[in-house]
PDB file of N, CA and C in Angstrom:
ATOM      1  N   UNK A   1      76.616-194.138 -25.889  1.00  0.00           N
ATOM      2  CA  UNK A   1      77.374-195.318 -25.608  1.00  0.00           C
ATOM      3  C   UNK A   1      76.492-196.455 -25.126  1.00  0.00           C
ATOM      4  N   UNK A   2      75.830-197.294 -26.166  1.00  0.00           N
ATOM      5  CA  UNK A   2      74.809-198.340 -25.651  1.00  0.00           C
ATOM      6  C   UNK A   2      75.636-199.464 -24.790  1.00  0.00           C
ATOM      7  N   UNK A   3      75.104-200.668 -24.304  1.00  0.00           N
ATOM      8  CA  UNK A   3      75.683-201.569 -24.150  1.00  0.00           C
ATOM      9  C   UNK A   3      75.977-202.247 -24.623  1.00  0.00           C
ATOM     10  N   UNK A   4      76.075-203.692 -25.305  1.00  0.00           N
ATOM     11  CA  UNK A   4      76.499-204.608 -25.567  1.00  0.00           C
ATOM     12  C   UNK A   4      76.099-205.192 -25.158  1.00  0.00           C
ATOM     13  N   UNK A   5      76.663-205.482 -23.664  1.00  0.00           N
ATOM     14  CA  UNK A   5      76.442-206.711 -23.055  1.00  0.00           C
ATOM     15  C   UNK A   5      76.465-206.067 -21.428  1.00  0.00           C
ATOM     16  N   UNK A   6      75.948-207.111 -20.717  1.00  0.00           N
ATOM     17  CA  UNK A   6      75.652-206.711 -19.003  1.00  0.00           C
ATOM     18  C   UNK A   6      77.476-206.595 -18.403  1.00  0.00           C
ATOM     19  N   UNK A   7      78.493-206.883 -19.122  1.00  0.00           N
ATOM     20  CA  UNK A   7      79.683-206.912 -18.974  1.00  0.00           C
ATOM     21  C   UNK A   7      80.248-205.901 -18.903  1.00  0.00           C
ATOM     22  N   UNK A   8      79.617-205.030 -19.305  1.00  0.00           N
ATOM     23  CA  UNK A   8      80.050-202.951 -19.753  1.00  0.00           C
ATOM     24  C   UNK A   8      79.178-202.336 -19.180  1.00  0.00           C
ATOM     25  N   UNK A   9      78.275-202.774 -17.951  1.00  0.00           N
ATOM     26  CA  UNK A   9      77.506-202.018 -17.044  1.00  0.00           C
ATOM     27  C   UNK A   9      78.555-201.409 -16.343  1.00  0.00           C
ATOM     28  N   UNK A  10      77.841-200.575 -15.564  1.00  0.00           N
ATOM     29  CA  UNK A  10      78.711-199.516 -14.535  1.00  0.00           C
ATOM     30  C   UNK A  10      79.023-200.373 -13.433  1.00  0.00           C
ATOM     31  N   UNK A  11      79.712-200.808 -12.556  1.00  0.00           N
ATOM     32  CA  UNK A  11      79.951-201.373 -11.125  1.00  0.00           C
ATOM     33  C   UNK A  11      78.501-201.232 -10.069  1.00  0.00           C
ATOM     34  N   UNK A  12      78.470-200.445 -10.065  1.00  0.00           N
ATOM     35  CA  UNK A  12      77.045-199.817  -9.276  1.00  0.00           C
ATOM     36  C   UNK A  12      75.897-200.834  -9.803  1.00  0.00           C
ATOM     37  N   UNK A  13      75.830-201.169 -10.799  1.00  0.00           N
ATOM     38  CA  UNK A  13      75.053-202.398 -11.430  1.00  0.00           C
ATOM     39  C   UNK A  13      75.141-203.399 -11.579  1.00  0.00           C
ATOM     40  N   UNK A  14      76.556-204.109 -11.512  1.00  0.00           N
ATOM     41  CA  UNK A  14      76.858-204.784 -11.965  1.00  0.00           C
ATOM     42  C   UNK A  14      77.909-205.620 -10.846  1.00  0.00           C
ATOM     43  N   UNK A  15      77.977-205.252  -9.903  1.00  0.00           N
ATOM     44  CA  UNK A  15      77.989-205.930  -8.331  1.00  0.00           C
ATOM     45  C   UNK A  15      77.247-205.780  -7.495  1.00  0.00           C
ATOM     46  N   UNK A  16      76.128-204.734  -7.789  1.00  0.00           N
ATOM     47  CA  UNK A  16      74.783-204.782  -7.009  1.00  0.00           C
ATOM     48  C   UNK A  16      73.133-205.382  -6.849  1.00  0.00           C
ATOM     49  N   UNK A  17      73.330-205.422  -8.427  1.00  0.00           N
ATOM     50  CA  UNK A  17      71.877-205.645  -9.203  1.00  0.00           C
ATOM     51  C   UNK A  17      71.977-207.056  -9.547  1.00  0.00           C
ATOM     52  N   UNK A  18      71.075-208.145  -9.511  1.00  0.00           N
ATOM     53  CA  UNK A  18      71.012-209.311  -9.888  1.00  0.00           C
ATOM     54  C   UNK A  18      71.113-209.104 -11.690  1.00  0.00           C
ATOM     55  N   UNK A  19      71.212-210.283 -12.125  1.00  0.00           N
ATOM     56  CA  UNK A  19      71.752-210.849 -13.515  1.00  0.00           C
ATOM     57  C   UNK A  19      70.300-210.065 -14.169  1.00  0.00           C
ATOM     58  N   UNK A  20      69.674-210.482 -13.920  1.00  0.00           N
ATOM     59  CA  UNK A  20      67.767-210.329 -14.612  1.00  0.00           C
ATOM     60  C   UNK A  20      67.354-208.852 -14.641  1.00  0.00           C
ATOM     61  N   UNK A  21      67.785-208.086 -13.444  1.00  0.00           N
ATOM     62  CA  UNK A  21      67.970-206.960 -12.834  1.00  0.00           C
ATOM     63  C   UNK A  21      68.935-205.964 -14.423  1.00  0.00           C
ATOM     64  N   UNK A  22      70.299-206.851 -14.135  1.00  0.00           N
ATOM     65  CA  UNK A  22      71.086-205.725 -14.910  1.00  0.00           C
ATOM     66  C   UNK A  22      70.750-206.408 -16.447  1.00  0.00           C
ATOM     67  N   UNK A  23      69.851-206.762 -16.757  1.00  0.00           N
ATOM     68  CA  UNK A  23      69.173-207.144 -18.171  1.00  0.00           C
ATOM     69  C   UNK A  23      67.949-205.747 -18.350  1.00  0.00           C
ATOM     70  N   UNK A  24      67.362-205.807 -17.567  1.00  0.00           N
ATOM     71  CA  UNK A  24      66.440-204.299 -17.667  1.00  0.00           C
ATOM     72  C   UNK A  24      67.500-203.641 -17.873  1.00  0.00           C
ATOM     73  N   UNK A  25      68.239-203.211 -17.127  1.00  0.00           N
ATOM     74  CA  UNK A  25      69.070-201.864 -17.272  1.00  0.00           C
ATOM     75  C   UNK A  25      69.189-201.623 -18.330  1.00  0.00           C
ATOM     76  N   UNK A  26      70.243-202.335 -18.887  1.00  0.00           N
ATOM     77  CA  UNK A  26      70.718-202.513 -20.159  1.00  0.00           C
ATOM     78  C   UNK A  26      69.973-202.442 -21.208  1.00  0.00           C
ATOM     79  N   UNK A  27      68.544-203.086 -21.340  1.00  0.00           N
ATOM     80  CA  UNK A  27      67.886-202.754 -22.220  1.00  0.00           C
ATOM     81  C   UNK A  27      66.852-201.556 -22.488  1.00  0.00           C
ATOM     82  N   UNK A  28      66.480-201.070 -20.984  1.00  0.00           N
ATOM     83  CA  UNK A  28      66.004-199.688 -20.775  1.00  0.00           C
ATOM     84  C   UNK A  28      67.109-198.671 -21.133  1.00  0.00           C
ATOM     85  N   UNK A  29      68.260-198.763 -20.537  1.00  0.00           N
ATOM     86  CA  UNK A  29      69.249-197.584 -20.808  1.00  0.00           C
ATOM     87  C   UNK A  29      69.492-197.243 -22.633  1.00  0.00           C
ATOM     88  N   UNK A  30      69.524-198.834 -23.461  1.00  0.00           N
ATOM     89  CA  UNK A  30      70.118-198.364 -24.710  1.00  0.00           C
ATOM     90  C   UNK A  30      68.679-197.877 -25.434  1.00  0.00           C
ATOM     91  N   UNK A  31      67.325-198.364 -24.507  1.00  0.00           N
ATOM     92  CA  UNK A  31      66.165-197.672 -25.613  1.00  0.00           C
ATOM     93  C   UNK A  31      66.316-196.393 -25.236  1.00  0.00           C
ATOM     94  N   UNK A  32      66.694-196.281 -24.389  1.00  0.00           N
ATOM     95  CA  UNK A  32      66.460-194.307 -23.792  1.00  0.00           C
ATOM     96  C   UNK A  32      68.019-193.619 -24.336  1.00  0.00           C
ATOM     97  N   UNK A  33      68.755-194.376 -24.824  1.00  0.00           N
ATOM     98  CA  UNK A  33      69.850-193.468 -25.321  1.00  0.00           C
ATOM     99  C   UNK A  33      69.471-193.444 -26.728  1.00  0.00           C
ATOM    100  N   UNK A  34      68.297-193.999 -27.774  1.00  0.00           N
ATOM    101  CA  UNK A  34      68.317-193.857 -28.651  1.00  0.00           C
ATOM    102  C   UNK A  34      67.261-193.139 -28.845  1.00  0.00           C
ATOM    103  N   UNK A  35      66.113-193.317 -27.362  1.00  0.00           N
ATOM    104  CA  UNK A  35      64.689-191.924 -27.408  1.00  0.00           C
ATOM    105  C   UNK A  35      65.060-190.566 -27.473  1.00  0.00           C
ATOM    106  N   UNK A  36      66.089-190.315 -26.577  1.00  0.00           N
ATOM    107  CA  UNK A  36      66.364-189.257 -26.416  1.00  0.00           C
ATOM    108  C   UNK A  36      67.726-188.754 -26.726  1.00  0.00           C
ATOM    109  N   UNK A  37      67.777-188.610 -28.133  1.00  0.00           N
ATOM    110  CA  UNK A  37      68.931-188.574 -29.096  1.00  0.00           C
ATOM    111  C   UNK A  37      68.887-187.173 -28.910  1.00  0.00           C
ATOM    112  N   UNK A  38      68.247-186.308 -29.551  1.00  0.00           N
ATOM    113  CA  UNK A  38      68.470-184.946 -29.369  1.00  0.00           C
ATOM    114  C   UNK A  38      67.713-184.288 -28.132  1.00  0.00           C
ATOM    115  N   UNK A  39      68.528-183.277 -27.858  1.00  0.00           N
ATOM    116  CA  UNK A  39      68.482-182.368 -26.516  1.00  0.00           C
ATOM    117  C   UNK A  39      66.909-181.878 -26.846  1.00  0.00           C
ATOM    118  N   UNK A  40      66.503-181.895 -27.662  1.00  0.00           N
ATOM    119  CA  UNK A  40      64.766-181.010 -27.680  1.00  0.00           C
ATOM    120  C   UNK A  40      64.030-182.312 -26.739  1.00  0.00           C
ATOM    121  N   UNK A  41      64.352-183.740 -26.298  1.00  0.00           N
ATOM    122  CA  UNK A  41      63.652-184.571 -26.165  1.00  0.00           C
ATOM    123  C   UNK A  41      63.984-184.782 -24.711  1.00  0.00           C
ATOM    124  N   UNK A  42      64.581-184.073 -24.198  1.00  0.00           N
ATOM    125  CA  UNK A  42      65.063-184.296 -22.963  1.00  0.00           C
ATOM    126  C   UNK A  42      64.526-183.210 -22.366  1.00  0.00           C
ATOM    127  N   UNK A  43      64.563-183.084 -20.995  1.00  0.00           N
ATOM    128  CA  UNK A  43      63.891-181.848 -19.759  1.00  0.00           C
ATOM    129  C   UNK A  43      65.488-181.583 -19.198  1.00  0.00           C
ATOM    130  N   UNK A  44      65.468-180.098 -19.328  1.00  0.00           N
ATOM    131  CA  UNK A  44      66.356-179.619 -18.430  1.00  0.00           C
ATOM    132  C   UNK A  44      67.586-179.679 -19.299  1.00  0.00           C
ATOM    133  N   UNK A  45      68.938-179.800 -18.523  1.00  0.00           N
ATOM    134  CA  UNK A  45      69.946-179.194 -19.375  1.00  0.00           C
ATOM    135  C   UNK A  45      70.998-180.954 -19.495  1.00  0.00           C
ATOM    136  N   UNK A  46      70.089-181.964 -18.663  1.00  0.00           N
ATOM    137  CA  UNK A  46      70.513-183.384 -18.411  1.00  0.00           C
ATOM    138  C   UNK A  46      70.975-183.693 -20.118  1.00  0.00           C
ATOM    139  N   UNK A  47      72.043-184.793 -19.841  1.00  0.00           N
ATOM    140  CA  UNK A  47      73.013-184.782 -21.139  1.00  0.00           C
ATOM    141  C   UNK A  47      71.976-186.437 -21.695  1.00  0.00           C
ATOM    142  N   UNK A  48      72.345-186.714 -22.692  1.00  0.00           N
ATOM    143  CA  UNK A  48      71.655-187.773 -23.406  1.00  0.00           C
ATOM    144  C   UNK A  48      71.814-188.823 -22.191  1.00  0.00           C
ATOM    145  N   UNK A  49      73.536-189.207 -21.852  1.00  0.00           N
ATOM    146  CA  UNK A  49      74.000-190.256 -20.807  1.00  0.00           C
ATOM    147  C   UNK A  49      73.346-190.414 -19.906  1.00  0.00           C
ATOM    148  N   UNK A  50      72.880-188.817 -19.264  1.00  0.00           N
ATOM    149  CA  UNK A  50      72.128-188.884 -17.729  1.00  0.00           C
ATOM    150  C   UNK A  50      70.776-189.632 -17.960  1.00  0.00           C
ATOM    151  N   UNK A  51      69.678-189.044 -18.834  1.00  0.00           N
ATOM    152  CA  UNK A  51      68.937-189.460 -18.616  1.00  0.00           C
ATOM    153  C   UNK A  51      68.905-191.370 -19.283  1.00  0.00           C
ATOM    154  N   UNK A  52      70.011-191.195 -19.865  1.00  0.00           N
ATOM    155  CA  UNK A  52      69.479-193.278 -20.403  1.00  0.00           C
ATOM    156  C   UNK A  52      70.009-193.816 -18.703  1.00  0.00           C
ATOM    157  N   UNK A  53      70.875-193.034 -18.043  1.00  0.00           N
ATOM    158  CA  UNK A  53      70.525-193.568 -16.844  1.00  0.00           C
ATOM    159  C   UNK A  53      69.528-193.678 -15.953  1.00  0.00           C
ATOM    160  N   UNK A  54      69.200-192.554 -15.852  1.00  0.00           N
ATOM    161  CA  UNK A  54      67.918-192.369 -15.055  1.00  0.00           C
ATOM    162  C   UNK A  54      66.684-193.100 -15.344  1.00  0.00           C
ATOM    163  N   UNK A  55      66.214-193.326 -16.758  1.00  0.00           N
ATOM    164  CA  UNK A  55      65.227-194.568 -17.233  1.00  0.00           C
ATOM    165  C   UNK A  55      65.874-195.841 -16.476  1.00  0.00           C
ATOM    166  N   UNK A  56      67.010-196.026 -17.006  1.00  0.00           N
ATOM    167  CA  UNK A  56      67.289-197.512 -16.609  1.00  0.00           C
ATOM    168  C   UNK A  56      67.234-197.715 -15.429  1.00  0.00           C
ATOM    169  N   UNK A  57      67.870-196.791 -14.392  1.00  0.00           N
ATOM    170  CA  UNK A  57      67.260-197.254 -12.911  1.00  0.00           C
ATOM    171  C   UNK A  57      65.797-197.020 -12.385  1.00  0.00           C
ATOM    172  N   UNK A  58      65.146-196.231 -13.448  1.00  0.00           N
ATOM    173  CA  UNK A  58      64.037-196.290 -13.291  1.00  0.00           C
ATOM    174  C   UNK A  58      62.911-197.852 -13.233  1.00  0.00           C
ATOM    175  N   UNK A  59      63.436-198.344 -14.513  1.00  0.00           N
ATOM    176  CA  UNK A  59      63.104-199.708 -14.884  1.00  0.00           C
ATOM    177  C   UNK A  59      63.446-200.672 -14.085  1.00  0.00           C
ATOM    178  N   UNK A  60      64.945-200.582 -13.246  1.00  0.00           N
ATOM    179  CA  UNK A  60      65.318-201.530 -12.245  1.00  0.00           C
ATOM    180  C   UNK A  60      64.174-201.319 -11.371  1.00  0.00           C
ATOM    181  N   UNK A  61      64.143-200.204 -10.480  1.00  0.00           N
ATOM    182  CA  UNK A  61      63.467-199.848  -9.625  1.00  0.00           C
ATOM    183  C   UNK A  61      61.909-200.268  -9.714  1.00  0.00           C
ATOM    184  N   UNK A  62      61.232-200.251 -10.763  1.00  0.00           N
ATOM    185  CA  UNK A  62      59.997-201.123 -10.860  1.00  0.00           C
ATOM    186  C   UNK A  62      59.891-202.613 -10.269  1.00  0.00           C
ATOM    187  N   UNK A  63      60.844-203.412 -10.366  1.00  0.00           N
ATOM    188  CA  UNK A  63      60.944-204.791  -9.842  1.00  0.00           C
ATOM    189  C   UNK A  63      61.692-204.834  -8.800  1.00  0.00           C
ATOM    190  N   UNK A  64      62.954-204.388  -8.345  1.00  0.00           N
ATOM    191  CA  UNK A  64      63.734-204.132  -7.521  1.00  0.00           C
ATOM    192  C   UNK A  64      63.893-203.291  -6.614  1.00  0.00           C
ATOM    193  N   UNK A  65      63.833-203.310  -4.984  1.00  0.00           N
ATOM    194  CA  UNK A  65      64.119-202.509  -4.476  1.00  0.00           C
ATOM    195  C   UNK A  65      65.837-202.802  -3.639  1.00  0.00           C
ATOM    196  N   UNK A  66      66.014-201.401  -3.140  1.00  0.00           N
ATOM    197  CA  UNK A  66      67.561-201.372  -2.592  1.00  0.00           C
ATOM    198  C   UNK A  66      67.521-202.000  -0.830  1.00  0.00           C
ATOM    199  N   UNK A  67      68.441-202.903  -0.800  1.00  0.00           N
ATOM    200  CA  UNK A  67      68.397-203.615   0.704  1.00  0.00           C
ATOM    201  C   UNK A  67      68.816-203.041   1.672  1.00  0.00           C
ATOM    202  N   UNK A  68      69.463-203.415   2.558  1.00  0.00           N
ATOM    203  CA  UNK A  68      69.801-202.718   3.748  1.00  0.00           C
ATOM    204  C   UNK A  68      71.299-203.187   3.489  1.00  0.00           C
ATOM    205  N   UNK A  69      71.575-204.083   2.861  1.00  0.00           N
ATOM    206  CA  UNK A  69      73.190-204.571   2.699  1.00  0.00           C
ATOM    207  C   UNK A  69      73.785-204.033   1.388  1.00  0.00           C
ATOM    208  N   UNK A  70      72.941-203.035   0.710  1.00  0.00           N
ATOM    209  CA  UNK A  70      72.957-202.393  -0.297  1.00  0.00           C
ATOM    210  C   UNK A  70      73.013-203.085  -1.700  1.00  0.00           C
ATOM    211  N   UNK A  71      72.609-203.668  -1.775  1.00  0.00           N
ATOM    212  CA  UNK A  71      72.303-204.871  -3.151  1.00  0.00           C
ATOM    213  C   UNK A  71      70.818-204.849  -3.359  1.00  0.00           C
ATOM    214  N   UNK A  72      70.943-204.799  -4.403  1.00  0.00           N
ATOM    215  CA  UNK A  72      69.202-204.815  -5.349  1.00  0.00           C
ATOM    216  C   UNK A  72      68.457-205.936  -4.929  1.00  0.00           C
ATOM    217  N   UNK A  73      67.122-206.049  -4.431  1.00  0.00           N
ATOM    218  CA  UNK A  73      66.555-207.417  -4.125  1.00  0.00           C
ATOM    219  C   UNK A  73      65.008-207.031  -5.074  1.00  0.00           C
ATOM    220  N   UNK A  74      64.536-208.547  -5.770  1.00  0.00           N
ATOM    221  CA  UNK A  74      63.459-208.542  -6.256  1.00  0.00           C
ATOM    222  C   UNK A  74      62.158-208.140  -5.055  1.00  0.00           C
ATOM    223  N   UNK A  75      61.653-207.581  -5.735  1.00  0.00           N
ATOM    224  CA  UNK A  75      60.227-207.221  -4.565  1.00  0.00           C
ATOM    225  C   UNK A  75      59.374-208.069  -4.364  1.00  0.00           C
TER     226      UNK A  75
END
């Protein structure tokens, strides 16, 4: 289930993460839902969904860290 648009992010992203922020996501999450199409390409028993998540907050997390008011701030 790629995105579209930053409009069909999860909430967790998308009232937390700045605009620029949930642009990585989105574009990390749909390359990693199309890297790791079949289960031989993945570790562990994690479903295609989990891990295009896990990249994408991975990718947030490179520029962004989590605040104390719980909102994503550029580093």
């Amino acid at each position: 289930m790629p995105y579209n648009s930053i409009s069909q992010l999860p909430d967790s992203v998308r009232k937390h993460v700045p605009k620029q922020g949930q642009d990585i996501y989105k574009e990390a999450f749909n390359s990693a839902w199309d890297e790791y199409a079949s289960a031989k390409d993945r570790r562990g028993d994690a479903s295609r969904e989990e891990v295009a998540h896990q990249v994408a907050w991975s990718a947030v997390k490179k520029q962004y860290s989590k605040g104390d008011d719980g909102d994503w701030h550029r580093k």
